[in-house]
PDB file of N, CA and C in Angstrom:
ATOM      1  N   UNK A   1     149.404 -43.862-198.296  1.00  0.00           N
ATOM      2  CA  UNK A   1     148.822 -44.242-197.013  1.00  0.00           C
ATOM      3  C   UNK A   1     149.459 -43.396-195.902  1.00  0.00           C
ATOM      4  N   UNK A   2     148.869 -42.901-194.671  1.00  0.00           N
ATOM      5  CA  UNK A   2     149.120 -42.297-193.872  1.00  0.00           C
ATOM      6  C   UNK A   2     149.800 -42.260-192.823  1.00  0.00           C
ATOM      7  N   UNK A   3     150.538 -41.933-192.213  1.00  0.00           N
ATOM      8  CA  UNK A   3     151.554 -42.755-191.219  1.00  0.00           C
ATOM      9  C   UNK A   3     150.373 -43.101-189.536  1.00  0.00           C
ATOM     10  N   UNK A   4     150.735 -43.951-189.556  1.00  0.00           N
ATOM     11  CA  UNK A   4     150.320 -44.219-187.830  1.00  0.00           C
ATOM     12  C   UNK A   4     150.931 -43.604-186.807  1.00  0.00           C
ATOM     13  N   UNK A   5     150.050 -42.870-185.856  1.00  0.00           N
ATOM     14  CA  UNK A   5     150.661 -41.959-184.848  1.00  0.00           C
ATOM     15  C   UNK A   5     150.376 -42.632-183.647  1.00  0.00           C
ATOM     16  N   UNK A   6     151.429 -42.793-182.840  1.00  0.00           N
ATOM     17  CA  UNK A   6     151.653 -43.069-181.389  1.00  0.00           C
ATOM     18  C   UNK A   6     150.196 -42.724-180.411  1.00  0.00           C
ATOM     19  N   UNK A   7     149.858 -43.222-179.525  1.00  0.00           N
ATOM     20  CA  UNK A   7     149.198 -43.136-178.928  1.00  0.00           C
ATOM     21  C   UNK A   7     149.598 -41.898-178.026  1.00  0.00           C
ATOM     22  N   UNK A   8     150.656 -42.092-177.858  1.00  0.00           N
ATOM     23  CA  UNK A   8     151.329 -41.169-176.507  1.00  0.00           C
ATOM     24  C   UNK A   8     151.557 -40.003-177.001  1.00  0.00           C
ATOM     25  N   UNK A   9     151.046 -39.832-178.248  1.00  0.00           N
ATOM     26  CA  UNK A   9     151.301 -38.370-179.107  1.00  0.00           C
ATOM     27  C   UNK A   9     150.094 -37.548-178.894  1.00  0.00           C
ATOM     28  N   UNK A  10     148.709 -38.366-178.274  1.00  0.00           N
ATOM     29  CA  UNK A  10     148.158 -37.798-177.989  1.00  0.00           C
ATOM     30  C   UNK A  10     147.695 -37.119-176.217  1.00  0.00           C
ATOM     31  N   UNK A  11     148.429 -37.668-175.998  1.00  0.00           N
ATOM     32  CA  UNK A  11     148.093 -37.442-174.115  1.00  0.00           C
ATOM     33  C   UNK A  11     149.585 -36.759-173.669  1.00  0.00           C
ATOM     34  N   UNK A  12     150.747 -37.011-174.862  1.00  0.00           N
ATOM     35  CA  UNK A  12     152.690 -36.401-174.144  1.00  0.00           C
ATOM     36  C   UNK A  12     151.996 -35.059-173.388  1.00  0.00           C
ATOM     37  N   UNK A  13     151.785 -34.055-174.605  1.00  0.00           N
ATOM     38  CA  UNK A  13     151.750 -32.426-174.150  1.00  0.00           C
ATOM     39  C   UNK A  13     150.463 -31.923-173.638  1.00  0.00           C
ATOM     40  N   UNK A  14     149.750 -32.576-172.928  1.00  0.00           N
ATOM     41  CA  UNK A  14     148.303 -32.537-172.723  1.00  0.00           C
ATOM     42  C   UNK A  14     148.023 -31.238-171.760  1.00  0.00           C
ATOM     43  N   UNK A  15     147.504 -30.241-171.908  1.00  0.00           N
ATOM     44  CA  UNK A  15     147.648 -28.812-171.455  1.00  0.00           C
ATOM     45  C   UNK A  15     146.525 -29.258-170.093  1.00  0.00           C
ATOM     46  N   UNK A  16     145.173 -30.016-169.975  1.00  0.00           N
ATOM     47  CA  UNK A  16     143.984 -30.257-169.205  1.00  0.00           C
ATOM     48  C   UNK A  16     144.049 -31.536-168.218  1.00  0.00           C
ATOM     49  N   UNK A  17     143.861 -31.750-166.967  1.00  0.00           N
ATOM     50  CA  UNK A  17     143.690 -33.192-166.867  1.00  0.00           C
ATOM     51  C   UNK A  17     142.416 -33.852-166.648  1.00  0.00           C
ATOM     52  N   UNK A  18     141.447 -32.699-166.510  1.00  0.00           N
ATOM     53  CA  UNK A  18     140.197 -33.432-166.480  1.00  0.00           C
ATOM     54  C   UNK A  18     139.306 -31.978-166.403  1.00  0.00           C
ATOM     55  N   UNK A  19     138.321 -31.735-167.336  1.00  0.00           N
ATOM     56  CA  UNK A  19     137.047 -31.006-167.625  1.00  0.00           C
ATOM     57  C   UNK A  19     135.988 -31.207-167.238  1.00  0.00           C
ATOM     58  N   UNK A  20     135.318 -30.143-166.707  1.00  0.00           N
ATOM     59  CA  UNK A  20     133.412 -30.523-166.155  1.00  0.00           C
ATOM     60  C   UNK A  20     133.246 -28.856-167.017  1.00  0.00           C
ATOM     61  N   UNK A  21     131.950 -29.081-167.965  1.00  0.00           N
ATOM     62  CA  UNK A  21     131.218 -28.301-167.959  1.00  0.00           C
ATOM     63  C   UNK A  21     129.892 -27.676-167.141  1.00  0.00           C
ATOM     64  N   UNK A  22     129.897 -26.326-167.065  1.00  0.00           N
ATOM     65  CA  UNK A  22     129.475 -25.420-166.150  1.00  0.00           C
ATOM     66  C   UNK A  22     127.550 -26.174-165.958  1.00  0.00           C
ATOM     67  N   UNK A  23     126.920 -26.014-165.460  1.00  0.00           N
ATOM     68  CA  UNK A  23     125.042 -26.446-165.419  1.00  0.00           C
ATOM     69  C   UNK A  23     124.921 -25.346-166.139  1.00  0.00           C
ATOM     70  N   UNK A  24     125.164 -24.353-166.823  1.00  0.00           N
ATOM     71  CA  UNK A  24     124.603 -23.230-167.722  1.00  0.00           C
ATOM     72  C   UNK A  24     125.926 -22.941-168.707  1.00  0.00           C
ATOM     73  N   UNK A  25     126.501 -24.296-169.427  1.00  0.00           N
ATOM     74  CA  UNK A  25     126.895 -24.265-170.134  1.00  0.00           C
ATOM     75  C   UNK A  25     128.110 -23.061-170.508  1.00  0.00           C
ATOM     76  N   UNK A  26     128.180 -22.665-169.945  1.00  0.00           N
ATOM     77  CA  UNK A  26     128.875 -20.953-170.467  1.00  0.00           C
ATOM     78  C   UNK A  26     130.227 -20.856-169.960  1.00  0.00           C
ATOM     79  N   UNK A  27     130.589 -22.348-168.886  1.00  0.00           N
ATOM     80  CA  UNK A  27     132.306 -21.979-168.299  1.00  0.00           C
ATOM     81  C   UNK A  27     132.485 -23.660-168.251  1.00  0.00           C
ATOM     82  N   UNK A  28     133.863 -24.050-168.411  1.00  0.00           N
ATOM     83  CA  UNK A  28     134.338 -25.082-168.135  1.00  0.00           C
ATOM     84  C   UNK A  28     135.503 -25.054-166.784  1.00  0.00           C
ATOM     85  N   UNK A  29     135.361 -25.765-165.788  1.00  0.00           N
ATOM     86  CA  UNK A  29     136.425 -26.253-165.082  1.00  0.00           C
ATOM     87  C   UNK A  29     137.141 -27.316-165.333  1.00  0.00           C
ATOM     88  N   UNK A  30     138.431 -26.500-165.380  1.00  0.00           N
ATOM     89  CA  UNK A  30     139.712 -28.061-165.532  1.00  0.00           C
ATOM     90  C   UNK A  30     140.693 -27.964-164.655  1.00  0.00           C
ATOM     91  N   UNK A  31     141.284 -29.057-164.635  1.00  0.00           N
ATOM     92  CA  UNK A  31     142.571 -29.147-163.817  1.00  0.00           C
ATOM     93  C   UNK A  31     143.958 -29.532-164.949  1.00  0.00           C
ATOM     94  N   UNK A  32     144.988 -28.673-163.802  1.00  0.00           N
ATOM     95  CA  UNK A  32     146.842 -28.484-164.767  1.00  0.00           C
ATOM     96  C   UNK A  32     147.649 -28.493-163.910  1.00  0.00           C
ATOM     97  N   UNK A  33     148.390 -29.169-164.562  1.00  0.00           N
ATOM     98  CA  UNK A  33     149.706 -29.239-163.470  1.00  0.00           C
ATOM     99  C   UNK A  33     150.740 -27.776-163.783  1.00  0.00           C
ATOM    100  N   UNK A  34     151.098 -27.608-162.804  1.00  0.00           N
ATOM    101  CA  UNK A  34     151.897 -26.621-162.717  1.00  0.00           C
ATOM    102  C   UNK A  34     152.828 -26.805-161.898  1.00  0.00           C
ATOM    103  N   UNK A  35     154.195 -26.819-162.476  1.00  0.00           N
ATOM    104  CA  UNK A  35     155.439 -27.036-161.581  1.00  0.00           C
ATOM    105  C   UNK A  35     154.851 -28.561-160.385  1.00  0.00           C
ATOM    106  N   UNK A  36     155.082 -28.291-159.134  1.00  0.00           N
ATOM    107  CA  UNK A  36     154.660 -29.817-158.475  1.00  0.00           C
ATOM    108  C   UNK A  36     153.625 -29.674-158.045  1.00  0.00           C
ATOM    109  N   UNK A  37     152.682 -28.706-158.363  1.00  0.00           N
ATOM    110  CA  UNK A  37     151.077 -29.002-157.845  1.00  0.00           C
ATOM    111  C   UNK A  37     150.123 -29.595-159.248  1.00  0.00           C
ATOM    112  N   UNK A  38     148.781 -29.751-158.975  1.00  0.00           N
ATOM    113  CA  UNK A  38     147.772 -29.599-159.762  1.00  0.00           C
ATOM    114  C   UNK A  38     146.969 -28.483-159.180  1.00  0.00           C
ATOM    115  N   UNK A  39     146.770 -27.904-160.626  1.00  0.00           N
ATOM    116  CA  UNK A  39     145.526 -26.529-159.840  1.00  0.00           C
ATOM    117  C   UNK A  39     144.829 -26.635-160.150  1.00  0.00           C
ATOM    118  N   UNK A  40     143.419 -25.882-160.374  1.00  0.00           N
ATOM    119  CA  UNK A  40     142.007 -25.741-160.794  1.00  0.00           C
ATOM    120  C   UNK A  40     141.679 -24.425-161.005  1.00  0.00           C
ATOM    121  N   UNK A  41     140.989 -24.197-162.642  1.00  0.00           N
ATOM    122  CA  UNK A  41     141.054 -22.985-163.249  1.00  0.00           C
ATOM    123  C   UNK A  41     139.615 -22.828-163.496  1.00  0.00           C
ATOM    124  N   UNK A  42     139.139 -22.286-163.801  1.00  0.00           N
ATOM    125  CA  UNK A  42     137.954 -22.283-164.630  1.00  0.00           C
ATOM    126  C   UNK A  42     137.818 -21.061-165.592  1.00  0.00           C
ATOM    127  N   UNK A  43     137.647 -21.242-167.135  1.00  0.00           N
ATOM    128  CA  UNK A  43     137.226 -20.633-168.304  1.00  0.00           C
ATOM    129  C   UNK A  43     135.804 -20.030-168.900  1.00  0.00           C
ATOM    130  N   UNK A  44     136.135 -19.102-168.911  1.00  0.00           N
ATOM    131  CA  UNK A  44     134.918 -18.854-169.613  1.00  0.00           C
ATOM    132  C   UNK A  44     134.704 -19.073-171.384  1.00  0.00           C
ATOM    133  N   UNK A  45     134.107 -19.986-171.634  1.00  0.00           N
ATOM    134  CA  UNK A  45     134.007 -20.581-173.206  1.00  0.00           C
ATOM    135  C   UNK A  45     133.477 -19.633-174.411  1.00  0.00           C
ATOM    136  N   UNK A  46     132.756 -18.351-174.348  1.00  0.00           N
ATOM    137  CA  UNK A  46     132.904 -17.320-174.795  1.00  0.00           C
ATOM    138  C   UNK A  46     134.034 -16.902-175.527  1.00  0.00           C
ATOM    139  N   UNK A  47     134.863 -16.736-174.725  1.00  0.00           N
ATOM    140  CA  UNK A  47     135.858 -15.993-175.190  1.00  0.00           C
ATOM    141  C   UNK A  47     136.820 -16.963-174.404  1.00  0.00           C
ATOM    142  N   UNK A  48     136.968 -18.182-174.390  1.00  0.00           N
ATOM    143  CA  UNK A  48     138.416 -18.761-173.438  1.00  0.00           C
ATOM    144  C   UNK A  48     139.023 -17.985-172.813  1.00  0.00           C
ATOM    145  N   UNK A  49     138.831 -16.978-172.077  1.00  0.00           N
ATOM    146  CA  UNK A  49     139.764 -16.142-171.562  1.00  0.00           C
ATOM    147  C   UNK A  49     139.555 -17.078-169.761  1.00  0.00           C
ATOM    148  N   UNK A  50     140.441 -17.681-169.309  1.00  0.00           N
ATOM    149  CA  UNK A  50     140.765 -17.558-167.835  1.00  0.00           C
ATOM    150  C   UNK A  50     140.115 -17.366-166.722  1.00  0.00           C
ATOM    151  N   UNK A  51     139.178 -17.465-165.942  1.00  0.00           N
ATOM    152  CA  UNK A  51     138.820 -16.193-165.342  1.00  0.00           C
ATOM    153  C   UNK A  51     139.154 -16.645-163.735  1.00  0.00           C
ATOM    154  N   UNK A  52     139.432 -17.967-162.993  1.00  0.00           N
ATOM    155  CA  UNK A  52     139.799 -18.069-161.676  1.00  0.00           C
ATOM    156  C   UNK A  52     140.759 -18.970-162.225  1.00  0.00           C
ATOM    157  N   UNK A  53     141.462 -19.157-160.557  1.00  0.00           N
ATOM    158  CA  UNK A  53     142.339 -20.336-160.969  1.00  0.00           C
ATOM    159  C   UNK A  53     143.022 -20.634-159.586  1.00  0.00           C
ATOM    160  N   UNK A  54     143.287 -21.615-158.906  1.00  0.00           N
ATOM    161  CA  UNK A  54     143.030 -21.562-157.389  1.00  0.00           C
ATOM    162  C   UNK A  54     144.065 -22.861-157.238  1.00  0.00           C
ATOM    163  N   UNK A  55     144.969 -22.604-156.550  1.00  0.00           N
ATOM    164  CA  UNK A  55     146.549 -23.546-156.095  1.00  0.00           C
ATOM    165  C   UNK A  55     146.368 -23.846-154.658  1.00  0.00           C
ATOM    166  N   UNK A  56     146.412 -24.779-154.282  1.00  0.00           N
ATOM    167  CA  UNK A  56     146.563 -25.114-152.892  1.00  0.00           C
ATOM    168  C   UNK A  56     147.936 -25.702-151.960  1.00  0.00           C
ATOM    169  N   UNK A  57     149.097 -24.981-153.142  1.00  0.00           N
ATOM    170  CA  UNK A  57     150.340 -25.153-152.351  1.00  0.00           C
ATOM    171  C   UNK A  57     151.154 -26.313-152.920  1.00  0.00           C
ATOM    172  N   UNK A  58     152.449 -26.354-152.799  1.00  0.00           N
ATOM    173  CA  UNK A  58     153.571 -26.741-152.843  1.00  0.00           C
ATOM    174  C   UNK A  58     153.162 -28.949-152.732  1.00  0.00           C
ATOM    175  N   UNK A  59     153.166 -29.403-153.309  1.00  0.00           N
ATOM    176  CA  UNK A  59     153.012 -30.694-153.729  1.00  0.00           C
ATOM    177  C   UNK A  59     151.668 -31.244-153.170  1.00  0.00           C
ATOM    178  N   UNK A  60     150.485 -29.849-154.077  1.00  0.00           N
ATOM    179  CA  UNK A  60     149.459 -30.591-153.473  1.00  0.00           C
ATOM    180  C   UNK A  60     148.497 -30.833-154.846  1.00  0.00           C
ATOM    181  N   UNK A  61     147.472 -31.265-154.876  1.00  0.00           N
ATOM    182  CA  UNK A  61     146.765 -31.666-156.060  1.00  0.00           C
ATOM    183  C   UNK A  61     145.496 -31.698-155.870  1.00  0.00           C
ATOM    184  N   UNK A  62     144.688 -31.355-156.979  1.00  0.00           N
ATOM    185  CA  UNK A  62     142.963 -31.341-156.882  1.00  0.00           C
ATOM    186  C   UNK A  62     142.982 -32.525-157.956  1.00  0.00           C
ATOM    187  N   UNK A  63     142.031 -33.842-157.064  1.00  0.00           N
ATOM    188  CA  UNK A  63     141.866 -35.160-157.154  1.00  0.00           C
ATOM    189  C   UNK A  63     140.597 -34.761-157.774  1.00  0.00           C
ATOM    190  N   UNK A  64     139.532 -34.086-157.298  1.00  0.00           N
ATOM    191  CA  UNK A  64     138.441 -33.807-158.088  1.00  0.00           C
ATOM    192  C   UNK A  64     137.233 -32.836-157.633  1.00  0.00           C
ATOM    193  N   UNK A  65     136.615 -32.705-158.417  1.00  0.00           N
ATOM    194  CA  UNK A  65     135.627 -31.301-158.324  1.00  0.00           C
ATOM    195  C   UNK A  65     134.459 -31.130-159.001  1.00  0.00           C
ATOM    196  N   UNK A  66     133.433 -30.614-158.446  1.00  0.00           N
ATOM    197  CA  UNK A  66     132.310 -30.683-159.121  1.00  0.00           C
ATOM    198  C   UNK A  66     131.518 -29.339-159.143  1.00  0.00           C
ATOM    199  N   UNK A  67     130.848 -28.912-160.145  1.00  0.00           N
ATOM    200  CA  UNK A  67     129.832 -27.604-160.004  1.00  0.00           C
ATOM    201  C   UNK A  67     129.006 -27.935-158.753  1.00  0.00           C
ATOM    202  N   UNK A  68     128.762 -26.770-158.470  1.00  0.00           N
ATOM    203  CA  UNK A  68     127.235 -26.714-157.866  1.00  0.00           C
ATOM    204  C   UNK A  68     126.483 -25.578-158.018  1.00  0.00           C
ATOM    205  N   UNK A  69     125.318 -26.086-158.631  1.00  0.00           N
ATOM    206  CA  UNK A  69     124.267 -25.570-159.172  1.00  0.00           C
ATOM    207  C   UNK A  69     123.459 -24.284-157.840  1.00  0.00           C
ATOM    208  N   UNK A  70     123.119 -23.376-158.018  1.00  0.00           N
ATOM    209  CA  UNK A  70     122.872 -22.416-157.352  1.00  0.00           C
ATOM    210  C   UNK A  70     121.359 -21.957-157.564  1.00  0.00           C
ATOM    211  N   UNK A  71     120.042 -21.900-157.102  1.00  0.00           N
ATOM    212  CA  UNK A  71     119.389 -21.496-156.910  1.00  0.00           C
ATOM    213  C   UNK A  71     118.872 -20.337-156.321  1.00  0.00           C
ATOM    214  N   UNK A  72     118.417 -19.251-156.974  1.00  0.00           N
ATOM    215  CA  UNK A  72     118.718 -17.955-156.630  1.00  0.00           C
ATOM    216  C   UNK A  72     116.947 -17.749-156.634  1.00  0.00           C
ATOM    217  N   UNK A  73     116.169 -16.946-155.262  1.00  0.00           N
ATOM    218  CA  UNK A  73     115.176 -16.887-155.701  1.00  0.00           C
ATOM    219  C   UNK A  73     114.771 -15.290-154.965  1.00  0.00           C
TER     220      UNK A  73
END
């Protein structure tokens, strides 16, 4: 039988604190703490590579965020 794992084993080292996928699917925005801020990054899911990532200073935090959809005509 298998051992039972802690709950807190899943959230201790948690790299994300909250994900929105892109309206065209193709990038995710998340938020990370870094040292005493939270920042906001956004990925491109392709290739996970990074591609912004935006700090607003010394003990400050992004509470929350949303796409917006762009109409181009």
């Amino acid at each position: 039988m298998a051992a039972d794992i802690p709950v807190r084993d899943f959230f201790e080292h948690r790299q994300f604190s909250a994900m929105k996928i892109s309206p065209d699917g193709k990038h995710v925005a998340f938020t990370y703490q870094e040292e005493t801020e939270v920042k906001l990054g956004v990925m491109r899911l392709r290739d996970q590579s990074v591609i912004s990532s935006f700090g607003f200073g010394n003990n400050m935090h992004v509470l929350n965020f949303h796409w917006a959809n762009m109409i181009v005509c």
